[in-house]
PDB file of N, CA and C in Angstrom:
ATOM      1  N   UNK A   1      11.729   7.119  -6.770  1.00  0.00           N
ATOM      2  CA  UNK A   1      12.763   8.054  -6.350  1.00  0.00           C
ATOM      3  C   UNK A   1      13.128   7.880  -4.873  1.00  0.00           C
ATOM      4  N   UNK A   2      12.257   7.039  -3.844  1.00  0.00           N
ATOM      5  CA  UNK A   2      12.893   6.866  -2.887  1.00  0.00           C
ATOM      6  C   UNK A   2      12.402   8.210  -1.965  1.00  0.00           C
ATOM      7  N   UNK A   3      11.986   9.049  -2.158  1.00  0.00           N
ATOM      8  CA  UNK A   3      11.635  10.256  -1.561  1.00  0.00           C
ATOM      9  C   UNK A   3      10.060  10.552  -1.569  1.00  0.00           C
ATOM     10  N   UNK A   4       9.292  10.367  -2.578  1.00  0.00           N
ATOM     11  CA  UNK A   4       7.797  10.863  -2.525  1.00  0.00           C
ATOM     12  C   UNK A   4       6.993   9.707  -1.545  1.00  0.00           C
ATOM     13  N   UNK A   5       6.253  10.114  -0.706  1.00  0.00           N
ATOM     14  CA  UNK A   5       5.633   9.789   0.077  1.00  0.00           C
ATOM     15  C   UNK A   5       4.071   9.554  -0.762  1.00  0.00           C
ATOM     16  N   UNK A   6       3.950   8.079  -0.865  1.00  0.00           N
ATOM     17  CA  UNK A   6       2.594   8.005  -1.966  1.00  0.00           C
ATOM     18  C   UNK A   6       1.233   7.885  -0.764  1.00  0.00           C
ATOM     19  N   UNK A   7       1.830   7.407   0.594  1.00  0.00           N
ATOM     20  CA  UNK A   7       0.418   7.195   1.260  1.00  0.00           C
ATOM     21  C   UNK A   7       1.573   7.193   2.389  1.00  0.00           C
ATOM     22  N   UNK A   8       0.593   7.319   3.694  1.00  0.00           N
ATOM     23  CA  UNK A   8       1.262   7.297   5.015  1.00  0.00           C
ATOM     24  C   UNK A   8       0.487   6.628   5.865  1.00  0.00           C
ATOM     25  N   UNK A   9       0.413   6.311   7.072  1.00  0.00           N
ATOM     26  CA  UNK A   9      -0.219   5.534   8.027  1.00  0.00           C
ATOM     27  C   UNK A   9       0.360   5.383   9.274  1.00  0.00           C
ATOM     28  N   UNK A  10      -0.068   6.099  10.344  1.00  0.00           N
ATOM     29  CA  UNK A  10       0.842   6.094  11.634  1.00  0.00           C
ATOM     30  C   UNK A  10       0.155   5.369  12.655  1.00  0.00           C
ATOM     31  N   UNK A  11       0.571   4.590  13.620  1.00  0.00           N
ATOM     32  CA  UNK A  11       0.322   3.722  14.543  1.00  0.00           C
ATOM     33  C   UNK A  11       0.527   4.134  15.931  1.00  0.00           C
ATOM     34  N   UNK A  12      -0.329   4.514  16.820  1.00  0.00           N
ATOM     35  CA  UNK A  12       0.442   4.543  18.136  1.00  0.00           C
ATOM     36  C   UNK A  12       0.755   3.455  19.041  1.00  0.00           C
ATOM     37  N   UNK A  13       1.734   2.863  19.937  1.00  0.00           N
ATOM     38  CA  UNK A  13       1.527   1.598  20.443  1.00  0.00           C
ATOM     39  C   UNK A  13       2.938   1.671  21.573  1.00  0.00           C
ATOM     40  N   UNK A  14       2.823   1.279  22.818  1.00  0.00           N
ATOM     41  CA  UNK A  14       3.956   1.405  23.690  1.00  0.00           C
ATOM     42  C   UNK A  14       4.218  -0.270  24.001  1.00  0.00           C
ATOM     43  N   UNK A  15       5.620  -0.768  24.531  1.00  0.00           N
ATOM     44  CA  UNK A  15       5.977  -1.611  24.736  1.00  0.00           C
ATOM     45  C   UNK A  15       6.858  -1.732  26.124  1.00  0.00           C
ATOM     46  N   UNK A  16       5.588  -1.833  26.765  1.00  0.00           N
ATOM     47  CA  UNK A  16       5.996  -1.685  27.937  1.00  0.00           C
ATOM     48  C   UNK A  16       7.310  -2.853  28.920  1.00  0.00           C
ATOM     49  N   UNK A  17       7.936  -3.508  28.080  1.00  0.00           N
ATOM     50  CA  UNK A  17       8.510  -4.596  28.141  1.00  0.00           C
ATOM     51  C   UNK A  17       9.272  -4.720  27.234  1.00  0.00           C
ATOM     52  N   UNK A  18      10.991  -4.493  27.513  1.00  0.00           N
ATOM     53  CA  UNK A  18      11.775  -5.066  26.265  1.00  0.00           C
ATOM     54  C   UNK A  18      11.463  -7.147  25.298  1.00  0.00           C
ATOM     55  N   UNK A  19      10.796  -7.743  26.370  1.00  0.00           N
ATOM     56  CA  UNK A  19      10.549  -8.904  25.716  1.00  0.00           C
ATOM     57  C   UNK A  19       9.068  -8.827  25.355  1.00  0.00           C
ATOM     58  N   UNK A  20       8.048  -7.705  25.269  1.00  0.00           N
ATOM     59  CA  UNK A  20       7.215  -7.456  24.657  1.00  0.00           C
ATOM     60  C   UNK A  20       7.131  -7.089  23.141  1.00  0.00           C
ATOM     61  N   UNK A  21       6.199  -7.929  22.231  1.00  0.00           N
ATOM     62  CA  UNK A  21       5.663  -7.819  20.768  1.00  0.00           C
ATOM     63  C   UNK A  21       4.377  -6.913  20.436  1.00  0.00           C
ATOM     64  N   UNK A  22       4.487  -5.968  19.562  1.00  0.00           N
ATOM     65  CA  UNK A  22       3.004  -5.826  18.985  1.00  0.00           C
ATOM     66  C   UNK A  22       2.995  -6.155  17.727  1.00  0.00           C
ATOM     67  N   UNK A  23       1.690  -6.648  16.785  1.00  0.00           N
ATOM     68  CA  UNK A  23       1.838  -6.792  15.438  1.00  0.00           C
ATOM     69  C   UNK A  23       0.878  -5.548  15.328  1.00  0.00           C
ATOM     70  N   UNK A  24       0.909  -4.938  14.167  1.00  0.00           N
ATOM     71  CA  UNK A  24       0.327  -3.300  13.866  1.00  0.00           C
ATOM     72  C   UNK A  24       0.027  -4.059  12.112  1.00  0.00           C
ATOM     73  N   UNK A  25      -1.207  -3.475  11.766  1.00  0.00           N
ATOM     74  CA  UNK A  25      -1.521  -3.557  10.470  1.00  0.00           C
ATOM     75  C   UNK A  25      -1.867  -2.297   9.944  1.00  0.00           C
ATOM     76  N   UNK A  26      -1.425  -1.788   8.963  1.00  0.00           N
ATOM     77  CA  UNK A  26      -1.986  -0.586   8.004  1.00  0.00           C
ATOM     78  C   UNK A  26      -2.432  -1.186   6.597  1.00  0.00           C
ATOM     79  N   UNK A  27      -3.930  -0.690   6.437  1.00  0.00           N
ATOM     80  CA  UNK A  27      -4.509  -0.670   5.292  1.00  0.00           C
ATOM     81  C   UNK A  27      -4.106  -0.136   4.208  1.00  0.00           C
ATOM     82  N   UNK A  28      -3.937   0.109   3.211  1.00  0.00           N
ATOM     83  CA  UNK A  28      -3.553   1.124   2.098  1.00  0.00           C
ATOM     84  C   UNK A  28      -4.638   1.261   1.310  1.00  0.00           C
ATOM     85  N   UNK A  29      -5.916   0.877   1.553  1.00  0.00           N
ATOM     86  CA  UNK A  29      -7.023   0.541   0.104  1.00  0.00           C
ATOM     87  C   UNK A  29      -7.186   1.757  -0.747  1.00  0.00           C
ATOM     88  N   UNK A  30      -7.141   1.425  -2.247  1.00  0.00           N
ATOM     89  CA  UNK A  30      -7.590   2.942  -2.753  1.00  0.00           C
ATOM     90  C   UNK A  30      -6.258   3.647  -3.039  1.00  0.00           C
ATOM     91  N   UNK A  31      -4.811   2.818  -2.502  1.00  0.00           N
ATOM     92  CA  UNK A  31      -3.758   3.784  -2.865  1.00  0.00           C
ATOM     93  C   UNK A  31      -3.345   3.640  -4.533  1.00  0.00           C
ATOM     94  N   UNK A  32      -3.038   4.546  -5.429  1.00  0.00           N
ATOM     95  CA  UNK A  32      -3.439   4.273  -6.614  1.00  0.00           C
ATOM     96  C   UNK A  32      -1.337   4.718  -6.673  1.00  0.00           C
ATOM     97  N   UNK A  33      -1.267   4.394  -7.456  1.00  0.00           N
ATOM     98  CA  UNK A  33       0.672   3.778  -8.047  1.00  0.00           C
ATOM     99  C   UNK A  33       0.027   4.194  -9.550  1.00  0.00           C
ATOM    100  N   UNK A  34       0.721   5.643 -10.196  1.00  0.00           N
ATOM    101  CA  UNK A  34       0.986   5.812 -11.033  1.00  0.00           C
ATOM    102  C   UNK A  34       2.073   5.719 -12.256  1.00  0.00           C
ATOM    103  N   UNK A  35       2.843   4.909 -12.294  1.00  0.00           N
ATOM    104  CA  UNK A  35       3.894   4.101 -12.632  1.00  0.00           C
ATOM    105  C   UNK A  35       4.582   3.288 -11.933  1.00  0.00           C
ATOM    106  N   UNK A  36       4.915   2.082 -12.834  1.00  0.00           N
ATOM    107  CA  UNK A  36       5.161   0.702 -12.134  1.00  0.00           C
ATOM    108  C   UNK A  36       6.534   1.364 -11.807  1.00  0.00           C
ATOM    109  N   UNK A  37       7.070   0.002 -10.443  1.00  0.00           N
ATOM    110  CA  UNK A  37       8.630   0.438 -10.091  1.00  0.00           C
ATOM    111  C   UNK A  37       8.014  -0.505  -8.907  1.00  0.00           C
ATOM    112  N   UNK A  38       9.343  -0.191  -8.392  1.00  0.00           N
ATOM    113  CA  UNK A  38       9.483  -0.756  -6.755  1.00  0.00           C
ATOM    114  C   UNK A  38       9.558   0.309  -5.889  1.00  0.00           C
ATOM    115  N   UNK A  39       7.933   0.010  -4.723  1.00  0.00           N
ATOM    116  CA  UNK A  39       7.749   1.240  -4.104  1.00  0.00           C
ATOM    117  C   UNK A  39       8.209   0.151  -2.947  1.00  0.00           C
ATOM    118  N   UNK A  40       8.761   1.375  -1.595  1.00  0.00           N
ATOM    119  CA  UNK A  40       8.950   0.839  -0.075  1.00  0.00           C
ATOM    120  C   UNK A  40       8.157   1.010   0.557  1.00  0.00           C
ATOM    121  N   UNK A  41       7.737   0.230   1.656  1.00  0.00           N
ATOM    122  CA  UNK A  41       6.569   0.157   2.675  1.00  0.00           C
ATOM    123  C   UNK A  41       8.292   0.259   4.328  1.00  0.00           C
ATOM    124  N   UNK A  42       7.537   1.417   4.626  1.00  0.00           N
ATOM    125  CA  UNK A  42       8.924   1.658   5.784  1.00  0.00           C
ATOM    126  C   UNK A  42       8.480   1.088   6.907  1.00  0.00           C
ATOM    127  N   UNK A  43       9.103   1.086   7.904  1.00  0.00           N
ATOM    128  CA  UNK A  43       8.707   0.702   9.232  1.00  0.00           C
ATOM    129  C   UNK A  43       9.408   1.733  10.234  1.00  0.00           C
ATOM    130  N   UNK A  44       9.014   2.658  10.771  1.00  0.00           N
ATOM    131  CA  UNK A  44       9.594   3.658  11.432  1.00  0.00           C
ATOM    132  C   UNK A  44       9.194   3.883  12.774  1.00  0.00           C
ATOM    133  N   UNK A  45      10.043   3.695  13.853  1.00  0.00           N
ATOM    134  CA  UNK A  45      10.031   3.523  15.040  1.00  0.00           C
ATOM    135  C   UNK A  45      10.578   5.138  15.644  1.00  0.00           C
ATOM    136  N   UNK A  46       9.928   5.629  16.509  1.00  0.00           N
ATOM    137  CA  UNK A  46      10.772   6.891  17.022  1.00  0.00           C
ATOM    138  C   UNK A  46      11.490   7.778  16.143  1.00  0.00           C
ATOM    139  N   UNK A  47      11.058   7.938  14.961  1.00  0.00           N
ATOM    140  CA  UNK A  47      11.824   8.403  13.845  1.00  0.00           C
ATOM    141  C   UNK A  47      12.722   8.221  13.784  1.00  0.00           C
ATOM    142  N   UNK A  48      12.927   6.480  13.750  1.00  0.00           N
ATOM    143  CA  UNK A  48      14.212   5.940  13.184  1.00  0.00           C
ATOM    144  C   UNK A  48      13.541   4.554  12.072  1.00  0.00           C
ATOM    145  N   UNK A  49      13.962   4.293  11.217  1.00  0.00           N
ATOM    146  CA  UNK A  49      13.715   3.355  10.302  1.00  0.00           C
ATOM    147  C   UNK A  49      14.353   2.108  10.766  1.00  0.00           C
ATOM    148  N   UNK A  50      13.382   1.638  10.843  1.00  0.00           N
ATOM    149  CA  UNK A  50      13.685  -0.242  11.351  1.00  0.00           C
ATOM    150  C   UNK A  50      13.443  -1.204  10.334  1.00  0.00           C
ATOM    151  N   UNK A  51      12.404  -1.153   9.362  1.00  0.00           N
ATOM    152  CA  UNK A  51      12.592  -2.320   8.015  1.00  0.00           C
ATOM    153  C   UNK A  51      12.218  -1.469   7.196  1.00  0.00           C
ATOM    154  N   UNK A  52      12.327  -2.111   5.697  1.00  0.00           N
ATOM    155  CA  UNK A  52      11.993  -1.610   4.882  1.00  0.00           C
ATOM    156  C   UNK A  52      11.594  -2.358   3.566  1.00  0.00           C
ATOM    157  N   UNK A  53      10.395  -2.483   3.302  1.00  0.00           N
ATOM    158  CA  UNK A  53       9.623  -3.862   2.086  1.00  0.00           C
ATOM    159  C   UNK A  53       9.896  -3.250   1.171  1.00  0.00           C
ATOM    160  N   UNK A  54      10.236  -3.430  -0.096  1.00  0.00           N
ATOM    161  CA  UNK A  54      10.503  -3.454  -1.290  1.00  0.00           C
ATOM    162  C   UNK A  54       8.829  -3.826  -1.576  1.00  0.00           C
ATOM    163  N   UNK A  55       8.219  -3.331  -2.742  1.00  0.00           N
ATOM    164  CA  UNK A  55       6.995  -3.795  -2.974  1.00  0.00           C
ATOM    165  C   UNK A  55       6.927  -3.575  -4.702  1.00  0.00           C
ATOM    166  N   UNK A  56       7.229  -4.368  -5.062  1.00  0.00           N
ATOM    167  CA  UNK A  56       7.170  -4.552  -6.955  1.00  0.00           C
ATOM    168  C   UNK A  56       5.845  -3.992  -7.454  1.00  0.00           C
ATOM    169  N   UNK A  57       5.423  -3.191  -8.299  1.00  0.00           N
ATOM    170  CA  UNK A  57       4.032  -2.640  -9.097  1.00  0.00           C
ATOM    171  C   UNK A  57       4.630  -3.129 -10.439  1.00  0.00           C
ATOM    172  N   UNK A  58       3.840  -4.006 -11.150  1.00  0.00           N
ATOM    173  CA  UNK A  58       3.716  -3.870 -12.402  1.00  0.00           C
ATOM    174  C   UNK A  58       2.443  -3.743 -12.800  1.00  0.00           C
ATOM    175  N   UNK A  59       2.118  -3.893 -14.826  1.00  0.00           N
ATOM    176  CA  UNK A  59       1.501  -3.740 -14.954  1.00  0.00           C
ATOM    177  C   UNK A  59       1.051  -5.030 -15.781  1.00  0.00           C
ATOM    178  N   UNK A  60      -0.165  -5.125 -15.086  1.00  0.00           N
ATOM    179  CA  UNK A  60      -0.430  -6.670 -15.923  1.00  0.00           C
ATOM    180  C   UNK A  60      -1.471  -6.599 -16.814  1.00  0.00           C
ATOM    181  N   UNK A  61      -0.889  -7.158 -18.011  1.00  0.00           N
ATOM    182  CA  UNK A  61      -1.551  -7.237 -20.003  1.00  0.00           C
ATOM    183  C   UNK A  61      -2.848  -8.235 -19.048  1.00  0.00           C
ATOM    184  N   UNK A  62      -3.682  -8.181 -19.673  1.00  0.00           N
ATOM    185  CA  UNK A  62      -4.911  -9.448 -19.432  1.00  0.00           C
ATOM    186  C   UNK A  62      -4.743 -10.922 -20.647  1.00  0.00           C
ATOM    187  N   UNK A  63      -5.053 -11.445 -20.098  1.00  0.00           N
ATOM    188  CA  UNK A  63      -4.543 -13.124 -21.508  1.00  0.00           C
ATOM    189  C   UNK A  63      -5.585 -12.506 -22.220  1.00  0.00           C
ATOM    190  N   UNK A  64      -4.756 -13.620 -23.357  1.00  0.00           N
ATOM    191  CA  UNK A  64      -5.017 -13.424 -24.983  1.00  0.00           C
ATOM    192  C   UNK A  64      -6.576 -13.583 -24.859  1.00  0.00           C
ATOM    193  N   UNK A  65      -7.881 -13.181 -25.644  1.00  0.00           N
ATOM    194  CA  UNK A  65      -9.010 -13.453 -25.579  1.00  0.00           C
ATOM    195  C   UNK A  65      -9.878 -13.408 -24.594  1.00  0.00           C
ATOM    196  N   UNK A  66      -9.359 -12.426 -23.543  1.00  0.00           N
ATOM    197  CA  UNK A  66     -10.220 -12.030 -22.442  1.00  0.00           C
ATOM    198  C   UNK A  66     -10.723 -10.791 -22.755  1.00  0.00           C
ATOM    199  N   UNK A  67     -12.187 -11.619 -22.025  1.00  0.00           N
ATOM    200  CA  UNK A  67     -12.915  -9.987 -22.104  1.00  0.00           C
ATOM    201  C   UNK A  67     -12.561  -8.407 -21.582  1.00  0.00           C
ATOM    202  N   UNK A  68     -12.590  -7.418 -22.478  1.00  0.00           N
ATOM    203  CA  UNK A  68     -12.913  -6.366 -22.218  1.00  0.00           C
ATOM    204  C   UNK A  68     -13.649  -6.081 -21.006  1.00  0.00           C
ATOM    205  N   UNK A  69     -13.309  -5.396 -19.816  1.00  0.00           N
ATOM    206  CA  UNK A  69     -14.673  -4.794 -18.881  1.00  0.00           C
ATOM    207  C   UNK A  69     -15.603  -3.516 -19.448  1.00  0.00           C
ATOM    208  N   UNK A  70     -16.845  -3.579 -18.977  1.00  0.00           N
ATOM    209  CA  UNK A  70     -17.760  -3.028 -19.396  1.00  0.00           C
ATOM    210  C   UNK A  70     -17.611  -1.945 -19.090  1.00  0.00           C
ATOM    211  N   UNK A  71     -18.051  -0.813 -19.409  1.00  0.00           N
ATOM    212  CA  UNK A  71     -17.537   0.389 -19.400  1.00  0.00           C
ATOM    213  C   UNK A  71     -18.494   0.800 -17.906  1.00  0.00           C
ATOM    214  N   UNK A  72     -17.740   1.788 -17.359  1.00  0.00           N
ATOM    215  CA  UNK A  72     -18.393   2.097 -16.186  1.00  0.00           C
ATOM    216  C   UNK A  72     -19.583   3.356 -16.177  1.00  0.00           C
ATOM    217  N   UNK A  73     -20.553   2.588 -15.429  1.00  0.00           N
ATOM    218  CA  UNK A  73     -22.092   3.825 -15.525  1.00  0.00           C
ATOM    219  C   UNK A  73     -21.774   4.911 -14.797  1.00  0.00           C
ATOM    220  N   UNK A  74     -21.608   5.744 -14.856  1.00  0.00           N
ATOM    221  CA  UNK A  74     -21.324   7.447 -13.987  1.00  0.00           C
ATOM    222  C   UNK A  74     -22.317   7.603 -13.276  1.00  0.00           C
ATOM    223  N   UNK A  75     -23.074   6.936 -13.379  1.00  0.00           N
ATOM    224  CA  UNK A  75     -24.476   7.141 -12.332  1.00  0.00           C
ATOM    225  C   UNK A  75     -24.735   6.019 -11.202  1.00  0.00           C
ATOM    226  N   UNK A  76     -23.407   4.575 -11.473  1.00  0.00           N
ATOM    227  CA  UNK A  76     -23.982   3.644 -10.877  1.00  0.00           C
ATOM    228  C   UNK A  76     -23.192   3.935  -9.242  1.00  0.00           C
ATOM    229  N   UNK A  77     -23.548   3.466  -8.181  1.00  0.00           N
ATOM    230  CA  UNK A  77     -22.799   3.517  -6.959  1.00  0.00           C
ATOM    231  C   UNK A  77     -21.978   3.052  -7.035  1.00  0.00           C
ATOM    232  N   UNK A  78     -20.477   3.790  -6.107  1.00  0.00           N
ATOM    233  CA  UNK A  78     -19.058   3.422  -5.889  1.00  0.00           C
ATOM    234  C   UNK A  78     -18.976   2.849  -4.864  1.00  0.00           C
ATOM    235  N   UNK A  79     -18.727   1.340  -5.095  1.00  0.00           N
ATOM    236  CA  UNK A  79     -17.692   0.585  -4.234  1.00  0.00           C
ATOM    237  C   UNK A  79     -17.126   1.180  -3.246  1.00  0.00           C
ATOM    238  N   UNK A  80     -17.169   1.417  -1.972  1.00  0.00           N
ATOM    239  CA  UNK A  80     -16.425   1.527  -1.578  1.00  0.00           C
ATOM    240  C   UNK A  80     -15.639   0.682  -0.238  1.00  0.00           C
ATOM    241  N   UNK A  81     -14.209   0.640  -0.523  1.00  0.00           N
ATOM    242  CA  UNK A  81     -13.301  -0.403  -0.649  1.00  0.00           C
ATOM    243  C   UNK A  81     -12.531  -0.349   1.256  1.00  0.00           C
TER     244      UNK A  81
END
């Protein structure tokens, strides 16, 4: 829809130099996409929007004759990611 905000991530960073660069990375791990579509990853400067990624979710079948994963132990430790 272009409107729901599935995860956020804010950066602080000054550029003290119009011929000055920063590269900024945000993690997303753990963000879970409850129906496939094309979600945007924004880029927002001063609360103004400067790019904007298109990011495709589908859902991918596993090939023909692959195993099943094992069902998960409720008792075993969570990964965490």
């Amino acid at each position: 829809d272009q409107e729901t905000v599935v995860c956020k991530c804010e950066t602080k960073f000054v550029l003290r130099d119009p011929t000055h660069h920063a590269t900024n990375i945000a993690v997303f791990a753990g963000t879970k996409f409850e129906t496939p579509g094309v979600y945007n990853i924004e880029v927002v400067v001063d609360d103004v929007m400067k790019l904007r990624y298109p990011i495709p979710v589908l859902v991918v079948e596993p090939p023909p004759g692959a195993k099943k994963p094992a069902k998960e132990d409720p008792d075993a430790p969570k990964e965490n990611i």
